[in-house]
Protein backbone atom coordinates (compact mmCIF):
# COMPACT_ATOMS: atom_id res chain seq x y z
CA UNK A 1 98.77 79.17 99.89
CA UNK A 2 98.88 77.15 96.75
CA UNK A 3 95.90 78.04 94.90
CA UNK A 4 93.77 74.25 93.35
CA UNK A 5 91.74 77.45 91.64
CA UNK A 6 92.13 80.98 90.45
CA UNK A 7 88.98 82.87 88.97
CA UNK A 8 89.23 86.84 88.03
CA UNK A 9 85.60 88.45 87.26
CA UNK A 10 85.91 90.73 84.40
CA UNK A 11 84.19 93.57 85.81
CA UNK A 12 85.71 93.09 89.96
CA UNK A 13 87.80 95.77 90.27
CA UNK A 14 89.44 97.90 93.20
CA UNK A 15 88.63 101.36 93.93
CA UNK A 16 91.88 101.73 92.12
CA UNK A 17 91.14 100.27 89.14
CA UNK A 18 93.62 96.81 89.44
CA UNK A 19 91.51 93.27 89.12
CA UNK A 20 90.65 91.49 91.93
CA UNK A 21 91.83 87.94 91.88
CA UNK A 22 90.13 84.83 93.93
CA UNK A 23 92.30 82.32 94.89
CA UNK A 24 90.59 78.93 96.46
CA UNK A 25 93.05 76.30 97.97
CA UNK A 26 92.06 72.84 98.72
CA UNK A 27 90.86 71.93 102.40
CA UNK A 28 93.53 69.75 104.41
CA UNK A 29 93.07 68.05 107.56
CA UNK A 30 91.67 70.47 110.10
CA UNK A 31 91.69 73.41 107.49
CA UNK A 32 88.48 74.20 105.64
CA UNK A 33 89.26 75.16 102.08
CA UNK A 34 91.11 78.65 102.12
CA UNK A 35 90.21 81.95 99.73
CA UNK A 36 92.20 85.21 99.68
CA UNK A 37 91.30 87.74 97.23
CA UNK A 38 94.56 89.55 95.94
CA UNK A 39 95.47 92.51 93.27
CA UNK A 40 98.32 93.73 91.98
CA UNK A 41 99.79 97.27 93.16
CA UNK A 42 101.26 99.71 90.80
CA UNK A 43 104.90 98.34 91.28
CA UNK A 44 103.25 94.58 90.13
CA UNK A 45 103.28 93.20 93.35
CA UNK A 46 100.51 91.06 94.55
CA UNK A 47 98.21 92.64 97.95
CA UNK A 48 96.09 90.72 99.97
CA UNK A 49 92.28 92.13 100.00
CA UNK A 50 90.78 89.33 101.99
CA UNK A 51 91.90 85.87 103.22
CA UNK A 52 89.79 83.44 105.16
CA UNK A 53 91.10 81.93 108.12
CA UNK A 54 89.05 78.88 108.49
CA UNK A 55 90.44 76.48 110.90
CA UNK A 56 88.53 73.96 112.90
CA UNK A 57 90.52 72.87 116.59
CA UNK A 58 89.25 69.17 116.45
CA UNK A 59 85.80 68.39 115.59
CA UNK A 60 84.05 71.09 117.75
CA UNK A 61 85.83 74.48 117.32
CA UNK A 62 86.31 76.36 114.20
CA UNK A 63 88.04 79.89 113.61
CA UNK A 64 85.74 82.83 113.82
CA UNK A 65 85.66 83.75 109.80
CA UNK A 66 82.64 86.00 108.73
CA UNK A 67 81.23 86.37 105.49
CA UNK A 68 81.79 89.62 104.27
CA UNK A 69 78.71 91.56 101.97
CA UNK A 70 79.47 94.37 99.80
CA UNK A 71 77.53 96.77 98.11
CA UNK A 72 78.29 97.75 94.16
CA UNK A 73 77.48 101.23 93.44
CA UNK A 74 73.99 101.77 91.28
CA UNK A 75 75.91 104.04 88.68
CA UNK A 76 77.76 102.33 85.85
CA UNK A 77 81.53 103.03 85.82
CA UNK A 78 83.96 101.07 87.53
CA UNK A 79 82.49 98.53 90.07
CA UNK A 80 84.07 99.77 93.70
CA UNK A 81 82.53 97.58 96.40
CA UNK A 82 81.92 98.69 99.94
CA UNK A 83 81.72 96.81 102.33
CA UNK A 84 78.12 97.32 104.36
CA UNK A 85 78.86 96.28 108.25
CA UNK A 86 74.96 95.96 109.07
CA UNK A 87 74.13 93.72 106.01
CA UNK A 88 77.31 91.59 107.00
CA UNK A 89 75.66 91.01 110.30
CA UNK A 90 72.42 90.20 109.31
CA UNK A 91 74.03 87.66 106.30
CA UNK A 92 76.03 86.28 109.53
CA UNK A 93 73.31 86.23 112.40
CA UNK A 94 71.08 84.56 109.53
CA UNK A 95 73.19 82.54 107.47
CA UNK A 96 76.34 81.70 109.90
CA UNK A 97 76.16 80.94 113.25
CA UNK A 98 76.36 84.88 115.09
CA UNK A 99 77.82 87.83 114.72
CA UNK A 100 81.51 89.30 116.91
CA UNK A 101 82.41 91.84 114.01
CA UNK A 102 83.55 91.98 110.55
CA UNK A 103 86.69 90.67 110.97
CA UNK A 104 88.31 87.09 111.24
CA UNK A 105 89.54 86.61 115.17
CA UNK A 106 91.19 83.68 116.75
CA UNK A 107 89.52 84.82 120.12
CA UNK A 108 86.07 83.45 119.15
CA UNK A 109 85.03 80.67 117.59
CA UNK A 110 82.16 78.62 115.91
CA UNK A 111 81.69 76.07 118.40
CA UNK A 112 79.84 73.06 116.19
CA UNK A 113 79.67 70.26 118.82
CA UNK A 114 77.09 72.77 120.81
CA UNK A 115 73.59 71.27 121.06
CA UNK A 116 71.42 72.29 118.67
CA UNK A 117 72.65 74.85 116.36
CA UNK A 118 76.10 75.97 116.22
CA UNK A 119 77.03 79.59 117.65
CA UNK A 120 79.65 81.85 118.10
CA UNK A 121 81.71 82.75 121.35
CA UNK A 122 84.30 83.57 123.29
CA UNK A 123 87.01 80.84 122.81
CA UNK A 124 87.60 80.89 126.79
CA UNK A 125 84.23 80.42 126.91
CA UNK A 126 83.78 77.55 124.66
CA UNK A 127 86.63 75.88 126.21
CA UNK A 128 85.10 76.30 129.69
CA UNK A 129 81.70 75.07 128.62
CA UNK A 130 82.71 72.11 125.94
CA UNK A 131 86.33 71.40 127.13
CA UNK A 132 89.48 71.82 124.74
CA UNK A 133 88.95 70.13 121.30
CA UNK A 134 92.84 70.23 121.31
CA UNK A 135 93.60 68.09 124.38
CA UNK A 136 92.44 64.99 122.28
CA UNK A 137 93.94 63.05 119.84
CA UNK A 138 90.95 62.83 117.73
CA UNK A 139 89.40 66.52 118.31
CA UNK A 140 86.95 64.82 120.72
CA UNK A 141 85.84 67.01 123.29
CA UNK A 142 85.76 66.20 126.79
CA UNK A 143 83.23 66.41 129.13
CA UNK A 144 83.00 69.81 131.01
């Protein structure tokens, strides 16, 4: 990924100690715009913490990619987020479009064209119910 911005919060840091880094690319074609967050491991080399895998298959399908929501310790000190699995959820079932798990998974996906709002599901599913966004030239789905 070539990174259009970089932004390092002064006070994001790993449980290690090491910054965390946010690198935003720009969105191309049938990519939505990418973020990793990286550090640095004690022999310099860069890690990857988190990456978004945001793809969209044609107009209708997108990647499964949940937001992640971590909780900063109430004592002062260095800041070690957590991650917090039942507020993820709840930011996802309220804010995204379901819930299949804290992590990114090309088995499910957001499935946009659906009517009404858009919800998660099984790719086969999706593909069953709304066709395959990739059969068509311009991500037009077909008629089930």
């Amino acid at each position: 990924m070539t990174a259009a911005y970089v932004y390092v919060p002064a006070k994001l840091k790993t449980a290690g100690g090491t910054a965390v880094i946010a690198l935003m690319g720009h969105a191309y074609a049938r990519e939505l715009e990418s973020v990793r967050l990286v550090s640095i491991d004690v022999s310099g080399q860069p890690y990857v913490l988190f990456s978004s895998l945001a793809e969209q298959s044609g107009s209708c399908f997108e990647s499964y990619d949940p937001f992640s929501v971590y909780q900063l310790p109430k004592d002062p000190g260095p800041i070690a987020a957590v991650l917090s699995i039942p507020l993820s959820e709840r930011y996802n079932v309220d804010h995204y479009y379901g819930w299949a798990g804290p992590k990114a998974r090309e088995d499910f996906v957001v499935v946009r064209c659906a009517p009404g709002k858009p919800l998660v599901m099984t790719r086969a599913d999706a593909e069953r119910e709304f066709g395959n966004a990739d059969d068509s030239p311009d991500g037009a789905v077909k008629s089930p």
